[in-house]
C-alpha atoms as a PDB file:
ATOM      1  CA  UNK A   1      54.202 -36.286 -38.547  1.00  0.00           C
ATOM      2  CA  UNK A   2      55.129 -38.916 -35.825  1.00  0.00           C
ATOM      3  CA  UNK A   3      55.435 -37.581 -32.339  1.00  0.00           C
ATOM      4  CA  UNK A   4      54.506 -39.253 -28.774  1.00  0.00           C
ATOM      5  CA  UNK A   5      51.090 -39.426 -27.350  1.00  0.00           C
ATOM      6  CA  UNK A   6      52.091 -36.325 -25.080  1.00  0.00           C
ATOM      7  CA  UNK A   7      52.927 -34.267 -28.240  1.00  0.00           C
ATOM      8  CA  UNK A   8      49.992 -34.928 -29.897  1.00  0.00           C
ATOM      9  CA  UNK A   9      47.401 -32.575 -30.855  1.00  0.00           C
ATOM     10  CA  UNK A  10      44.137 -31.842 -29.195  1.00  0.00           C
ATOM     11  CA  UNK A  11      41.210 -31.403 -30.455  1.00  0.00           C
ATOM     12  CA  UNK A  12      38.906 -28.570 -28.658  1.00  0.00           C
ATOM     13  CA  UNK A  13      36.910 -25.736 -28.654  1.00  0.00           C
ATOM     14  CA  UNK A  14      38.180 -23.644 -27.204  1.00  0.00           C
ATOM     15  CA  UNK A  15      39.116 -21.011 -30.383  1.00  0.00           C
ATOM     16  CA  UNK A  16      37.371 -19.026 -28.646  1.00  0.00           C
ATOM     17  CA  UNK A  17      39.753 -16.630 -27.571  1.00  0.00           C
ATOM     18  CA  UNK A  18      40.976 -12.812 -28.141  1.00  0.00           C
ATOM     19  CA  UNK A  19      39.946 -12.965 -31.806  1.00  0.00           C
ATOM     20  CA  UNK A  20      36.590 -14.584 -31.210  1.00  0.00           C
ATOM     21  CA  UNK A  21      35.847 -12.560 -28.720  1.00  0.00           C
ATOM     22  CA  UNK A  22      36.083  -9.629 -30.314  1.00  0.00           C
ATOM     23  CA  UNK A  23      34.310 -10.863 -33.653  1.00  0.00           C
ATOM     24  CA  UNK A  24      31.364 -12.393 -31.483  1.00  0.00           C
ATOM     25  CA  UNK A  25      30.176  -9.015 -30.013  1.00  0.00           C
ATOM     26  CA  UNK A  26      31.343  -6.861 -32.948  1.00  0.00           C
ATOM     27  CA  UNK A  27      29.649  -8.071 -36.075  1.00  0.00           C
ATOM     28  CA  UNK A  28      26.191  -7.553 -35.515  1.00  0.00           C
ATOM     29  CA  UNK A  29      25.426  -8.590 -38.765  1.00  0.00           C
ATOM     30  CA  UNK A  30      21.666  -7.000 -39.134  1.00  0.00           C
ATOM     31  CA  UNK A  31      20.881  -8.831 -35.370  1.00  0.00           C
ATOM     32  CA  UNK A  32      21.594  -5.306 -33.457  1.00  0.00           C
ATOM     33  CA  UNK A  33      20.362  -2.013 -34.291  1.00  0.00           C
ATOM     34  CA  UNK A  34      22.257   0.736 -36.784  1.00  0.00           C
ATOM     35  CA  UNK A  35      22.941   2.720 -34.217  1.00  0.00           C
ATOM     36  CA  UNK A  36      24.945  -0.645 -32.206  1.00  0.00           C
ATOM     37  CA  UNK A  37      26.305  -1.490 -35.262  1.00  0.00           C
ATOM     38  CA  UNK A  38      27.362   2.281 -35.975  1.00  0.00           C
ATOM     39  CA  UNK A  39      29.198   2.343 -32.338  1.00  0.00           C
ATOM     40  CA  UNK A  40      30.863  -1.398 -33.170  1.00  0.00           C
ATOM     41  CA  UNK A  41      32.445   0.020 -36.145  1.00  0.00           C
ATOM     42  CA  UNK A  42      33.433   3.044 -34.516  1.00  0.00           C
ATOM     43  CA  UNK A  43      35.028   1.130 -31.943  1.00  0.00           C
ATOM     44  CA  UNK A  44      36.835  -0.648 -33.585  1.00  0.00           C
ATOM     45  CA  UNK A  45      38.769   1.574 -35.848  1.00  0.00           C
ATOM     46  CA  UNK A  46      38.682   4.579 -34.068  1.00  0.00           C
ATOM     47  CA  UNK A  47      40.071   3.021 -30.572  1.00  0.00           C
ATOM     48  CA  UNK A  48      41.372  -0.369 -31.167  1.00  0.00           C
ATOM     49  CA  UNK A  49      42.522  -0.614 -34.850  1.00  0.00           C
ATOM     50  CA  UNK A  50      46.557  -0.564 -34.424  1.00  0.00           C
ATOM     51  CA  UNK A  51      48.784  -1.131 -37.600  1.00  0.00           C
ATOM     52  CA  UNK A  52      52.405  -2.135 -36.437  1.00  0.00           C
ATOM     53  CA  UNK A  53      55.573  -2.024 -38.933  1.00  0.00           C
ATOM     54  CA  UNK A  54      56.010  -5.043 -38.475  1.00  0.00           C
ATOM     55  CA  UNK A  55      53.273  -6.462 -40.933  1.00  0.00           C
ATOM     56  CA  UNK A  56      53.117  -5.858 -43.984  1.00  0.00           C
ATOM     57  CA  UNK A  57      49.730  -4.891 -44.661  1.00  0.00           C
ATOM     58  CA  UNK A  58      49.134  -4.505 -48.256  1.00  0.00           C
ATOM     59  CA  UNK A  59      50.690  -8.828 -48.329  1.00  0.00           C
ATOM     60  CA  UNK A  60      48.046  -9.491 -45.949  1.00  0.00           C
ATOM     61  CA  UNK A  61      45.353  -7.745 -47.795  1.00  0.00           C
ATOM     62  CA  UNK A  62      46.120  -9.593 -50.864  1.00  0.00           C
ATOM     63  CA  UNK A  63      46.101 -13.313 -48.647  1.00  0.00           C
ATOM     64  CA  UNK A  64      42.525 -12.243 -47.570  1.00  0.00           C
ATOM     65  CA  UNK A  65      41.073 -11.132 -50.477  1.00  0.00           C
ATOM     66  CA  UNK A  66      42.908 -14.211 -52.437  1.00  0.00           C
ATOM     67  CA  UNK A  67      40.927 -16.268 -48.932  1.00  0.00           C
ATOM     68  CA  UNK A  68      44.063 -17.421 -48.831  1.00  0.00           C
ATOM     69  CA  UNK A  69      45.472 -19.212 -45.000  1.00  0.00           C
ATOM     70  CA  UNK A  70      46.468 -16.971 -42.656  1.00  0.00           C
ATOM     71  CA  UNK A  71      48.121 -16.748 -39.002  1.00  0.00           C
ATOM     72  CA  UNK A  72      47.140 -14.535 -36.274  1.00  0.00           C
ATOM     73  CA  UNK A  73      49.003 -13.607 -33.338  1.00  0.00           C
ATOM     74  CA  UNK A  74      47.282 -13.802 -30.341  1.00  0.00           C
ATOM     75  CA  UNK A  75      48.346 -11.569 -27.232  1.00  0.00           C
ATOM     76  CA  UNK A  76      47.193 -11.757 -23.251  1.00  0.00           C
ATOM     77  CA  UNK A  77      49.330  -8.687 -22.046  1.00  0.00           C
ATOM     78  CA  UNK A  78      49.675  -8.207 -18.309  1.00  0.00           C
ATOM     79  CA  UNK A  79      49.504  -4.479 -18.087  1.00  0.00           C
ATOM     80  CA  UNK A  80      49.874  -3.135 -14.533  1.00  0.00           C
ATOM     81  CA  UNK A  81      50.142   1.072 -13.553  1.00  0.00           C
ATOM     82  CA  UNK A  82      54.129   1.645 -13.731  1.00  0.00           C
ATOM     83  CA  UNK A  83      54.831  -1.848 -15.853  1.00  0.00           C
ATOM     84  CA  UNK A  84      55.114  -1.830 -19.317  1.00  0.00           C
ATOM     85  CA  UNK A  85      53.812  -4.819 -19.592  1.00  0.00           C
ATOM     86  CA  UNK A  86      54.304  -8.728 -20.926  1.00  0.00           C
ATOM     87  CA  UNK A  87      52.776 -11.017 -22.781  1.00  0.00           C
ATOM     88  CA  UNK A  88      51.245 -13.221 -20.310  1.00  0.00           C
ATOM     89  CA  UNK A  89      49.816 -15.608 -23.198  1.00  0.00           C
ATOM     90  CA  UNK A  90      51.168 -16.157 -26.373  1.00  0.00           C
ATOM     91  CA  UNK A  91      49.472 -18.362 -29.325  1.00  0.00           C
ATOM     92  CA  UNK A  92      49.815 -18.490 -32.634  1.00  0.00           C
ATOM     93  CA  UNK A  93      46.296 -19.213 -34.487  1.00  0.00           C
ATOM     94  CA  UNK A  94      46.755 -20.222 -38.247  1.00  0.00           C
ATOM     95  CA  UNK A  95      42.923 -20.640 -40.145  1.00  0.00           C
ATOM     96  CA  UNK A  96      43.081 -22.471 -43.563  1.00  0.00           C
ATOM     97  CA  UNK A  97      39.441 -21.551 -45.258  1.00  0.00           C
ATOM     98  CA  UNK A  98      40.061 -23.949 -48.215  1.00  0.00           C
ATOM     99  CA  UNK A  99      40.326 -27.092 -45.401  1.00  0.00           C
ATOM    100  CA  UNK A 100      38.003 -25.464 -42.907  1.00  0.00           C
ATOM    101  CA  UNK A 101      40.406 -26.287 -40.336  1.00  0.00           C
ATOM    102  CA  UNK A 102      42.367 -23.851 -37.671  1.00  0.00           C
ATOM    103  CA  UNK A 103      44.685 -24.671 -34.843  1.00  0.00           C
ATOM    104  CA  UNK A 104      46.221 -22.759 -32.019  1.00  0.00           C
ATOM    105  CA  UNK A 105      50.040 -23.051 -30.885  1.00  0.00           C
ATOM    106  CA  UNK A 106      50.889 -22.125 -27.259  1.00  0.00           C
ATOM    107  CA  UNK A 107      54.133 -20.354 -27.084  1.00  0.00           C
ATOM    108  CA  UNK A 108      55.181 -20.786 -23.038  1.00  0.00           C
ATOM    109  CA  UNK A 109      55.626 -17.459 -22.223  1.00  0.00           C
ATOM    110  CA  UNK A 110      59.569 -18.569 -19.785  1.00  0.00           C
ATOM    111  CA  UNK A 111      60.708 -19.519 -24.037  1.00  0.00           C
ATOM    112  CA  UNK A 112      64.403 -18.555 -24.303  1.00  0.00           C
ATOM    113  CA  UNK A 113      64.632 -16.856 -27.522  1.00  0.00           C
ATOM    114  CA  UNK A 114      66.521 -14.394 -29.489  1.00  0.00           C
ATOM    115  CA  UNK A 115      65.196 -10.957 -29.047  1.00  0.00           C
ATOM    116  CA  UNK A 116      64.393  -9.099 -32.618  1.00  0.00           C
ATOM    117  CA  UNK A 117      63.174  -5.896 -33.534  1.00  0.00           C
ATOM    118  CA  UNK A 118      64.239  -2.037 -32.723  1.00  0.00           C
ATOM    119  CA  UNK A 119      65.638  -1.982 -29.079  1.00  0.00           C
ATOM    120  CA  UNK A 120      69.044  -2.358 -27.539  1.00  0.00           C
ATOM    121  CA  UNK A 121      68.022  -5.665 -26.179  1.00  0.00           C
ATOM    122  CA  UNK A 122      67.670  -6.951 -30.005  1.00  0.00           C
ATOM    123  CA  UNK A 123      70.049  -9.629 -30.819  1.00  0.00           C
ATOM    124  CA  UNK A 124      70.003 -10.868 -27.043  1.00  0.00           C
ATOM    125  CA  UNK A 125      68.792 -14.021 -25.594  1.00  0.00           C
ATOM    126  CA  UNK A 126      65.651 -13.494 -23.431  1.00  0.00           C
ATOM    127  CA  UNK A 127      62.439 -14.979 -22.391  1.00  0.00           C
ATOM    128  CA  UNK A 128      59.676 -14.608 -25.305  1.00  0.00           C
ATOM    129  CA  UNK A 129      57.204 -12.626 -23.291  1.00  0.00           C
ATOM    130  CA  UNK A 130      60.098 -10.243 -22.437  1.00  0.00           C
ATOM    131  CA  UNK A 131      59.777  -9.108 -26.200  1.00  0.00           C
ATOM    132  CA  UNK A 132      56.912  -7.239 -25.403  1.00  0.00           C
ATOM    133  CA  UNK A 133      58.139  -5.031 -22.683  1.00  0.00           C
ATOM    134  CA  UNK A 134      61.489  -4.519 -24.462  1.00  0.00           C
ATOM    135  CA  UNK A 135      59.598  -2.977 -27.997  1.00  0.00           C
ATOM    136  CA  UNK A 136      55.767  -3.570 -27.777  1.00  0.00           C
ATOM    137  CA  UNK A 137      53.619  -5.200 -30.265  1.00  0.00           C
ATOM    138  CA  UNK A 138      56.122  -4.883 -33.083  1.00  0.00           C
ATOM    139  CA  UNK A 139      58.479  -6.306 -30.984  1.00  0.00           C
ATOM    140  CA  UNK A 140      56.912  -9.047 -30.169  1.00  0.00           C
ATOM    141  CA  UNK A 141      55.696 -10.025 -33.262  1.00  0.00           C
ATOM    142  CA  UNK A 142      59.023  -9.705 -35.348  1.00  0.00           C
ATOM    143  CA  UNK A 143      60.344 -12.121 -31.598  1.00  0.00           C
ATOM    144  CA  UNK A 144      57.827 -15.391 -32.599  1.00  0.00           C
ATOM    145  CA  UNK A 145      58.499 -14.270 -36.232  1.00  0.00           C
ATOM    146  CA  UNK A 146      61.978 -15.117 -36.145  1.00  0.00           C
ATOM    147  CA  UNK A 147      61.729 -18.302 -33.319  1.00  0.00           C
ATOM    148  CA  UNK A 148      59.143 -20.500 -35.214  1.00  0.00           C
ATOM    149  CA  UNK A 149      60.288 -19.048 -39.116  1.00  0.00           C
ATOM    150  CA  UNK A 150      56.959 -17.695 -40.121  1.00  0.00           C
ATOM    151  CA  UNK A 151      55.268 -14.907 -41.227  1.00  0.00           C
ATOM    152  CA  UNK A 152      52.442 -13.405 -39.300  1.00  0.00           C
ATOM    153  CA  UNK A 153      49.437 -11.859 -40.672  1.00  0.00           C
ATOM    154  CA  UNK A 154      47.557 -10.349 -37.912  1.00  0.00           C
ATOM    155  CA  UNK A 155      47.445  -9.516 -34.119  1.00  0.00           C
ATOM    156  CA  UNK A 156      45.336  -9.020 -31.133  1.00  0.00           C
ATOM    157  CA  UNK A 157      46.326  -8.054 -28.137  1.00  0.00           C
ATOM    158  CA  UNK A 158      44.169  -7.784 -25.114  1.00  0.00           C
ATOM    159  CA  UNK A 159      45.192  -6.676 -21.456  1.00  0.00           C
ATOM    160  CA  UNK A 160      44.823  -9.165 -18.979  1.00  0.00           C
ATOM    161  CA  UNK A 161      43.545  -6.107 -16.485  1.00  0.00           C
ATOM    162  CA  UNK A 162      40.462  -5.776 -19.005  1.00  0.00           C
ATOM    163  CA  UNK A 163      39.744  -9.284 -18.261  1.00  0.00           C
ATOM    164  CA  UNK A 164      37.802  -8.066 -14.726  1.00  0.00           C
ATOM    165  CA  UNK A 165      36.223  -5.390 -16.452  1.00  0.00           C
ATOM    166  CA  UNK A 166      34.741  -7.524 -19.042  1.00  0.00           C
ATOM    167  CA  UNK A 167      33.966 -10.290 -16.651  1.00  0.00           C
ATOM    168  CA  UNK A 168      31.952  -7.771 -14.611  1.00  0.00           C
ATOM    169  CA  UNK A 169      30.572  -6.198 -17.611  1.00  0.00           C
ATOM    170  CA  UNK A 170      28.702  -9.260 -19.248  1.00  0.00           C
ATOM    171  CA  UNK A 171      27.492 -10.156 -15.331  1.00  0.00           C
ATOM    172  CA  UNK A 172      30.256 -12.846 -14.090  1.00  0.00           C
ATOM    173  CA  UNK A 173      31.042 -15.750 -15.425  1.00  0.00           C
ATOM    174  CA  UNK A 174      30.925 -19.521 -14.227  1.00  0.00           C
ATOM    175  CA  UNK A 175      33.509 -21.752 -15.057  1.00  0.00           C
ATOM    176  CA  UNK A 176      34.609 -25.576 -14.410  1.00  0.00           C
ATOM    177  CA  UNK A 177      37.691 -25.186 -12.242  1.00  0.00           C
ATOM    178  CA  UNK A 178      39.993 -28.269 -11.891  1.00  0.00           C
ATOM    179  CA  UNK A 179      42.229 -27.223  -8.360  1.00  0.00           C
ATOM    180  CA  UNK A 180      41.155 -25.992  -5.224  1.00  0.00           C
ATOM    181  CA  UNK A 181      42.997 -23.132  -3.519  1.00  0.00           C
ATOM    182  CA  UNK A 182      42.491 -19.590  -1.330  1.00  0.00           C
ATOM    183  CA  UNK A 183      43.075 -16.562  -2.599  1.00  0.00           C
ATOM    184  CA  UNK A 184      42.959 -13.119  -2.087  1.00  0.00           C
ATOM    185  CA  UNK A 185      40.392 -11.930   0.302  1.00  0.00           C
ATOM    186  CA  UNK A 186      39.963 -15.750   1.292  1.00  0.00           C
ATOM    187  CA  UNK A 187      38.055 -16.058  -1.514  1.00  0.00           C
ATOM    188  CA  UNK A 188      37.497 -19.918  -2.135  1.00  0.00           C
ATOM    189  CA  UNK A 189      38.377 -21.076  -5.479  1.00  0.00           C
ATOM    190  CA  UNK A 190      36.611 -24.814  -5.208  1.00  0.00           C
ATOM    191  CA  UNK A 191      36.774 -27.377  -7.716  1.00  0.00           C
ATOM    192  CA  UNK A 192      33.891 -27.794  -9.864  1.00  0.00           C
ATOM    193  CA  UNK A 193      31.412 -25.039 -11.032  1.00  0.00           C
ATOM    194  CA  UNK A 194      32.291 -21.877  -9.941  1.00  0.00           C
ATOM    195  CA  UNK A 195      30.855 -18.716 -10.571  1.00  0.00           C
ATOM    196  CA  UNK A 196      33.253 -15.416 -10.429  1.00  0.00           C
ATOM    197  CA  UNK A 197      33.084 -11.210 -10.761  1.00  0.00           C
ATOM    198  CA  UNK A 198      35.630  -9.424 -12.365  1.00  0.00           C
ATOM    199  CA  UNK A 199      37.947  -9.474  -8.951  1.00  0.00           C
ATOM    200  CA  UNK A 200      37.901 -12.866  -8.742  1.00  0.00           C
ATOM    201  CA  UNK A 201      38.312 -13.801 -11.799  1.00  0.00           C
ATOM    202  CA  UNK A 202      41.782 -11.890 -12.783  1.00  0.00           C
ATOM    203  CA  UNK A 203      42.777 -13.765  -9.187  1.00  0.00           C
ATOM    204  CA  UNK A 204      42.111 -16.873 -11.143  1.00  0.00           C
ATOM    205  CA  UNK A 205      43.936 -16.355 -13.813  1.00  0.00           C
ATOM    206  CA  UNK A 206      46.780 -14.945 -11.937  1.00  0.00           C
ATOM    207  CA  UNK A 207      47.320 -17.214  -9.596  1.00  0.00           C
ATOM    208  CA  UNK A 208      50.488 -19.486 -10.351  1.00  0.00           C
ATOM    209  CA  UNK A 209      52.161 -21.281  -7.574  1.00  0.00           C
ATOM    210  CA  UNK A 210      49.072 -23.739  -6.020  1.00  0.00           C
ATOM    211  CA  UNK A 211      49.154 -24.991  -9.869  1.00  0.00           C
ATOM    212  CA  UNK A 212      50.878 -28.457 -10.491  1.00  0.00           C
ATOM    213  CA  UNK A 213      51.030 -27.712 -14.065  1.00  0.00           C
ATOM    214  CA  UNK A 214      52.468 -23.921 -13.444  1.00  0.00           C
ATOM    215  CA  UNK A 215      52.372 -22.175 -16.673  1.00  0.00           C
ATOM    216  CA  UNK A 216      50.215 -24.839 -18.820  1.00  0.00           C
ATOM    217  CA  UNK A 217      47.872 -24.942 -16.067  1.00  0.00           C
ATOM    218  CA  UNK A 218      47.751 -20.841 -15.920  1.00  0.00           C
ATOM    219  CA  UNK A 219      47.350 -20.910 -19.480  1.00  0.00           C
ATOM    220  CA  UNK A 220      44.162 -23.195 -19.454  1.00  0.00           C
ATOM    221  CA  UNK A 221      43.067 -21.241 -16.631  1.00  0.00           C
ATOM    222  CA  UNK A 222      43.064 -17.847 -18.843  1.00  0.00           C
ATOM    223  CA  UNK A 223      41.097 -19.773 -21.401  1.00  0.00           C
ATOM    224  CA  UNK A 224      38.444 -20.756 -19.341  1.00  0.00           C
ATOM    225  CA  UNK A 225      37.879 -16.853 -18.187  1.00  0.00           C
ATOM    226  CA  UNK A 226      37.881 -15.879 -21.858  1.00  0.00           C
ATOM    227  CA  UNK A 227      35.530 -19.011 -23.003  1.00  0.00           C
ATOM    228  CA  UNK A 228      33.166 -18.113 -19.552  1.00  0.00           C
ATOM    229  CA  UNK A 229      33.401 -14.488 -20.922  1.00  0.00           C
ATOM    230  CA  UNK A 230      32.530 -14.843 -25.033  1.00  0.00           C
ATOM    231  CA  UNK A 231      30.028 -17.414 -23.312  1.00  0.00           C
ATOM    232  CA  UNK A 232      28.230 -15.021 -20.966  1.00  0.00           C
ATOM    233  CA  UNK A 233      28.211 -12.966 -23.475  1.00  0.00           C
ATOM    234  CA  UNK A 234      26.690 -14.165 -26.141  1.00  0.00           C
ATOM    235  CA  UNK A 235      23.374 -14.178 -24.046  1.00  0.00           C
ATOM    236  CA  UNK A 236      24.281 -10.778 -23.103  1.00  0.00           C
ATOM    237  CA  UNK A 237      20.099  -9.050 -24.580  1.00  0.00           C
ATOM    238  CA  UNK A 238      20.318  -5.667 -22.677  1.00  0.00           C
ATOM    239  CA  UNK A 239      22.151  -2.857 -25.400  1.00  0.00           C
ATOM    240  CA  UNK A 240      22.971  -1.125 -22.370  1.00  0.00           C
ATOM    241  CA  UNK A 241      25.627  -4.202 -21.387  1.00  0.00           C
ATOM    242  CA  UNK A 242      26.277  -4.288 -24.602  1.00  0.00           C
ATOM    243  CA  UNK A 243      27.677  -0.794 -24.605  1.00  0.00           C
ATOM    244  CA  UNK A 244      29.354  -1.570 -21.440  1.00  0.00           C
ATOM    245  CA  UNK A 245      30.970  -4.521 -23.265  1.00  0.00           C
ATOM    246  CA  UNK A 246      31.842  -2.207 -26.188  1.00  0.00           C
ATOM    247  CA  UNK A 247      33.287   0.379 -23.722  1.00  0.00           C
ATOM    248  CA  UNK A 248      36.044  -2.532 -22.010  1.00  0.00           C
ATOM    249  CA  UNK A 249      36.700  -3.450 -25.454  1.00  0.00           C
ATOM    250  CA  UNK A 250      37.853  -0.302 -26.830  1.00  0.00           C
ATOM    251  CA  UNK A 251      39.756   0.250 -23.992  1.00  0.00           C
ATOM    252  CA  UNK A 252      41.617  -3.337 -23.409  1.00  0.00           C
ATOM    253  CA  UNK A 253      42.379  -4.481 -27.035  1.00  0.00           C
ATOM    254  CA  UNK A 254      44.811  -3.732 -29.689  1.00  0.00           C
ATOM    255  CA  UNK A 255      44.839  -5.455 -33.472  1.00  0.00           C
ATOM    256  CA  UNK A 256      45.876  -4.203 -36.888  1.00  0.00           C
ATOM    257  CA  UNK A 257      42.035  -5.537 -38.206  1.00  0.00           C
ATOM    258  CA  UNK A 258      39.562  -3.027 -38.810  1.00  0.00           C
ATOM    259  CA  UNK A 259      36.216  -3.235 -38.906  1.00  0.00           C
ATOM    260  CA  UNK A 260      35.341  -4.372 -42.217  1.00  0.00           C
ATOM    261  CA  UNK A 261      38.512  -6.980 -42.318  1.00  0.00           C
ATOM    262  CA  UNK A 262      36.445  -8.696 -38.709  1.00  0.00           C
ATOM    263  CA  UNK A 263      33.596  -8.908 -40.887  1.00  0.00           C
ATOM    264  CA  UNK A 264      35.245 -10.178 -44.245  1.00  0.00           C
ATOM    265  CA  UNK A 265      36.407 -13.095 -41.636  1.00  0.00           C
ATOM    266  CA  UNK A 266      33.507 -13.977 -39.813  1.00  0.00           C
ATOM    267  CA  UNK A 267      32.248 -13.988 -43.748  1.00  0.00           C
ATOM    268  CA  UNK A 268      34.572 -16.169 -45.310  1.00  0.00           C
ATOM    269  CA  UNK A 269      36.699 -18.421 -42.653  1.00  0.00           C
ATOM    270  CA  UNK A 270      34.455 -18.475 -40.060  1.00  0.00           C
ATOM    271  CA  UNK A 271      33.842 -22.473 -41.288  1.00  0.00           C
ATOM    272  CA  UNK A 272      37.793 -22.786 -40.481  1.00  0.00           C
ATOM    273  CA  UNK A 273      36.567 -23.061 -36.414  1.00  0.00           C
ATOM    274  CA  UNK A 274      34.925 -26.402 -36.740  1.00  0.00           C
ATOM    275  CA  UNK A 275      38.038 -27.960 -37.111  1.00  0.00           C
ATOM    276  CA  UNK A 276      40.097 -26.996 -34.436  1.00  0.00           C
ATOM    277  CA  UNK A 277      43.715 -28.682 -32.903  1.00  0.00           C
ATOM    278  CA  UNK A 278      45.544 -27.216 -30.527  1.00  0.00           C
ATOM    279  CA  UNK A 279      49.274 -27.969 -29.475  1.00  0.00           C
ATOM    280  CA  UNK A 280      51.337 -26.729 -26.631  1.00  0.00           C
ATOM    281  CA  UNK A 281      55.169 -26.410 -26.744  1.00  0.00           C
ATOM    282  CA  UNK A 282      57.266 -28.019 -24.257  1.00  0.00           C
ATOM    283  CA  UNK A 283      60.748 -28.122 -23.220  1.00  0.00           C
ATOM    284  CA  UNK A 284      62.968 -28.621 -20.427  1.00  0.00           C
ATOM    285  CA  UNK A 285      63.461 -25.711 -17.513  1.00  0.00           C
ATOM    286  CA  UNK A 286      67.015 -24.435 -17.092  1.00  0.00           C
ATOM    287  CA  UNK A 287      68.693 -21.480 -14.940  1.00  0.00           C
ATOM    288  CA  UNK A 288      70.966 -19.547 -16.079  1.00  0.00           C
ATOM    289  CA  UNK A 289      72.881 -16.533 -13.955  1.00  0.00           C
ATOM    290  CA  UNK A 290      69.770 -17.151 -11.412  1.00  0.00           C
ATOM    291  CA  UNK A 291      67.205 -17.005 -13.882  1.00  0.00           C
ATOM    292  CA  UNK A 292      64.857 -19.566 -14.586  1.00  0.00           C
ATOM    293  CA  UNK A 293      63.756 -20.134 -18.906  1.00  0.00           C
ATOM    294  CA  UNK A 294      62.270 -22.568 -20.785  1.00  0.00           C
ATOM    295  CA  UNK A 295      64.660 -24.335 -23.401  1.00  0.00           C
ATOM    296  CA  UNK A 296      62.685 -25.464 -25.886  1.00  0.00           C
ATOM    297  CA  UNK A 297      64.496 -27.977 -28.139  1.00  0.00           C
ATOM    298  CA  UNK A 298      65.233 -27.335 -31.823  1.00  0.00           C
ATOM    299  CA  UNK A 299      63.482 -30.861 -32.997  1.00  0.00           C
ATOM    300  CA  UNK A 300      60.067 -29.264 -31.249  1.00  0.00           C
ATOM    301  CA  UNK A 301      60.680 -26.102 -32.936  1.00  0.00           C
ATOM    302  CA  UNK A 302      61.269 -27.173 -36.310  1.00  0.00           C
ATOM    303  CA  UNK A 303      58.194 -29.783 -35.737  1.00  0.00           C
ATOM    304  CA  UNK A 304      55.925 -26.884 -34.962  1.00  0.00           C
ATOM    305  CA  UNK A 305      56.977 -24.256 -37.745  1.00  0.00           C
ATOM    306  CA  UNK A 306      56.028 -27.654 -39.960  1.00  0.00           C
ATOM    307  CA  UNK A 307      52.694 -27.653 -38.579  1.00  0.00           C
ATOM    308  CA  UNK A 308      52.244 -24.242 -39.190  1.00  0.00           C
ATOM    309  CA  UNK A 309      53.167 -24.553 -42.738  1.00  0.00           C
ATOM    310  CA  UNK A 310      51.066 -27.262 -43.389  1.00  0.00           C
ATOM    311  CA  UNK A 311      48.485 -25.126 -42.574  1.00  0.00           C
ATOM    312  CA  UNK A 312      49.795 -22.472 -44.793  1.00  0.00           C
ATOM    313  CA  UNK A 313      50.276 -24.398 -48.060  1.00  0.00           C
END
């Protein structure tokens, strides 16, 4: 598929987001103790194993077990006491195990879409992360369902808020920042190496309007804290953090995967990681009645849906 050198896909590493995260520190695999392991599983599907309507689980079940491609739906929700909340990052990960190739789609959370699912703002035109607050997960699945004309097989959702929990759990995190600003507390965000707590960090990946590249550059910013997080943590040795870890976890992250589908993926598509692309959507900023979206055209859509198929076939 021809597109210009701006479309094009990057390669990277940087897969190593919600899903990953999760997988890294719950599969223990015969490294931790039973008893770790025992708490993992409980973890998982007793506080963040979700189904949603949305899915149909028993298809799904029959992809994995088949190893057949599937696509994930990938969640940062900004969750604030009083808000209901929006999805502050939105990708679409699709992992082919026969190819051993993935690749991540970044929805830009201003995309003017058509709202779908059960709530009077269904039917409407809206911005994509607006799904979310108007109907949840559901919502906001059956939203990118019906934009790019896919089907998705999973979700994980993780609350932006847990990000300074975690960050303080594994011990901080250090980072390669790109831009130099202030923020809160005149803390100095300087360009090069920088080494955060959880406070800081959720300032970083907050912080919008001293970015140049706005949303794309909040968006890379977000996936730095998660990378500096799953990165930390891996050299995370005391079970005590560990726990701690566990703890933020079960309290900051949603999916429909239980315990035992985690491991069947880490088993059989984990080689799908080595071969990563990643693609951002674009489009061209409009207001309309005062409000500022993101129109993205129907060539880009239709080019993306294709890449996600390719993936699927």
């Amino acid at each position: 598929m021809s597109r210009s050198k701006k479309h094009e896909k990057k390669k990277g590493r940087w897969w190593k987001v919600s899903l990953v995260l999760l997988v890294m520190l719950l599969i223990p695999a015969g490294v931790y103790s039973y008893s770790l392991y025992s708490g993992a599983k409980n973890t998982v599907d007793s506080k963040m194993h979700k189904e949603v309507a949305s899915i149909d689980h028993e298809l799904t079940e029959k992809k994995r077990k088949e190893k057949e491609p599937l696509n994930i739906l990938l969640m940062g929700v900004d969750e604030r006491a009083g808000d209901s909340g929006r999805s502050d990052a939105l990708m679409v990960l699709s992992v082919d195990p026969n190819d051993n190739r993935s690749q991540i789609i970044s929805i830009p959370r201003d995309t003017r879409t058509e709202m779908v699912g059960n709530s009077s703002h269904s039917g409407k035109q809206d911005k994509i992360n607006h799904a979310y607050a108007f109907g949840g997960a559901d919502m906001a699945i059956q939203t990118v369902e019906n934009f790019l004309e896919i089907n998705l097989d999973y979700y994980v959702q993780v609350n932006m808020e847990g990000l300074e929990e975690m960050v303080d759990a594994v011990g901080g995190i250090t980072i390669q920042n790109d831009i130099e600003w202030y923020g809160k507390n005149n803390f100095h965000y300087k360009k090069g190496e920088l080494t955060m707590d959880g406070e800081e960090a959720l300032g970083y990946v907050r912080m919008r309007y001293d970015d140049p590249k706005g949303d794309l550059g909040r968006n890379e910013r977000q996936r730095k804290v998660i990378q500096g997080i799953v990165d930390k943590g891996m050299n995370v040795g005391s079970i005590n953090k560990i726990g701690n870890v566990m703890d933020v976890l079960g309290k900051n992250v949603s999916t429909n995967m239980d315990f035992s589908t985690m491991q069947d993926l880490m088993k059989n598509y984990s080689g799908a990681r080595e071969n990563l692309s990643t693609y951002q959507m674009t489009g061209s900023g409009t207001k309309i009645n005062g409000i500022y979206y993101l129109e993205v055209p129907d060539q880009e859509v239709q080019e993306v849906r294709e890449m996600i198929l390719d993936y699927n076939s």
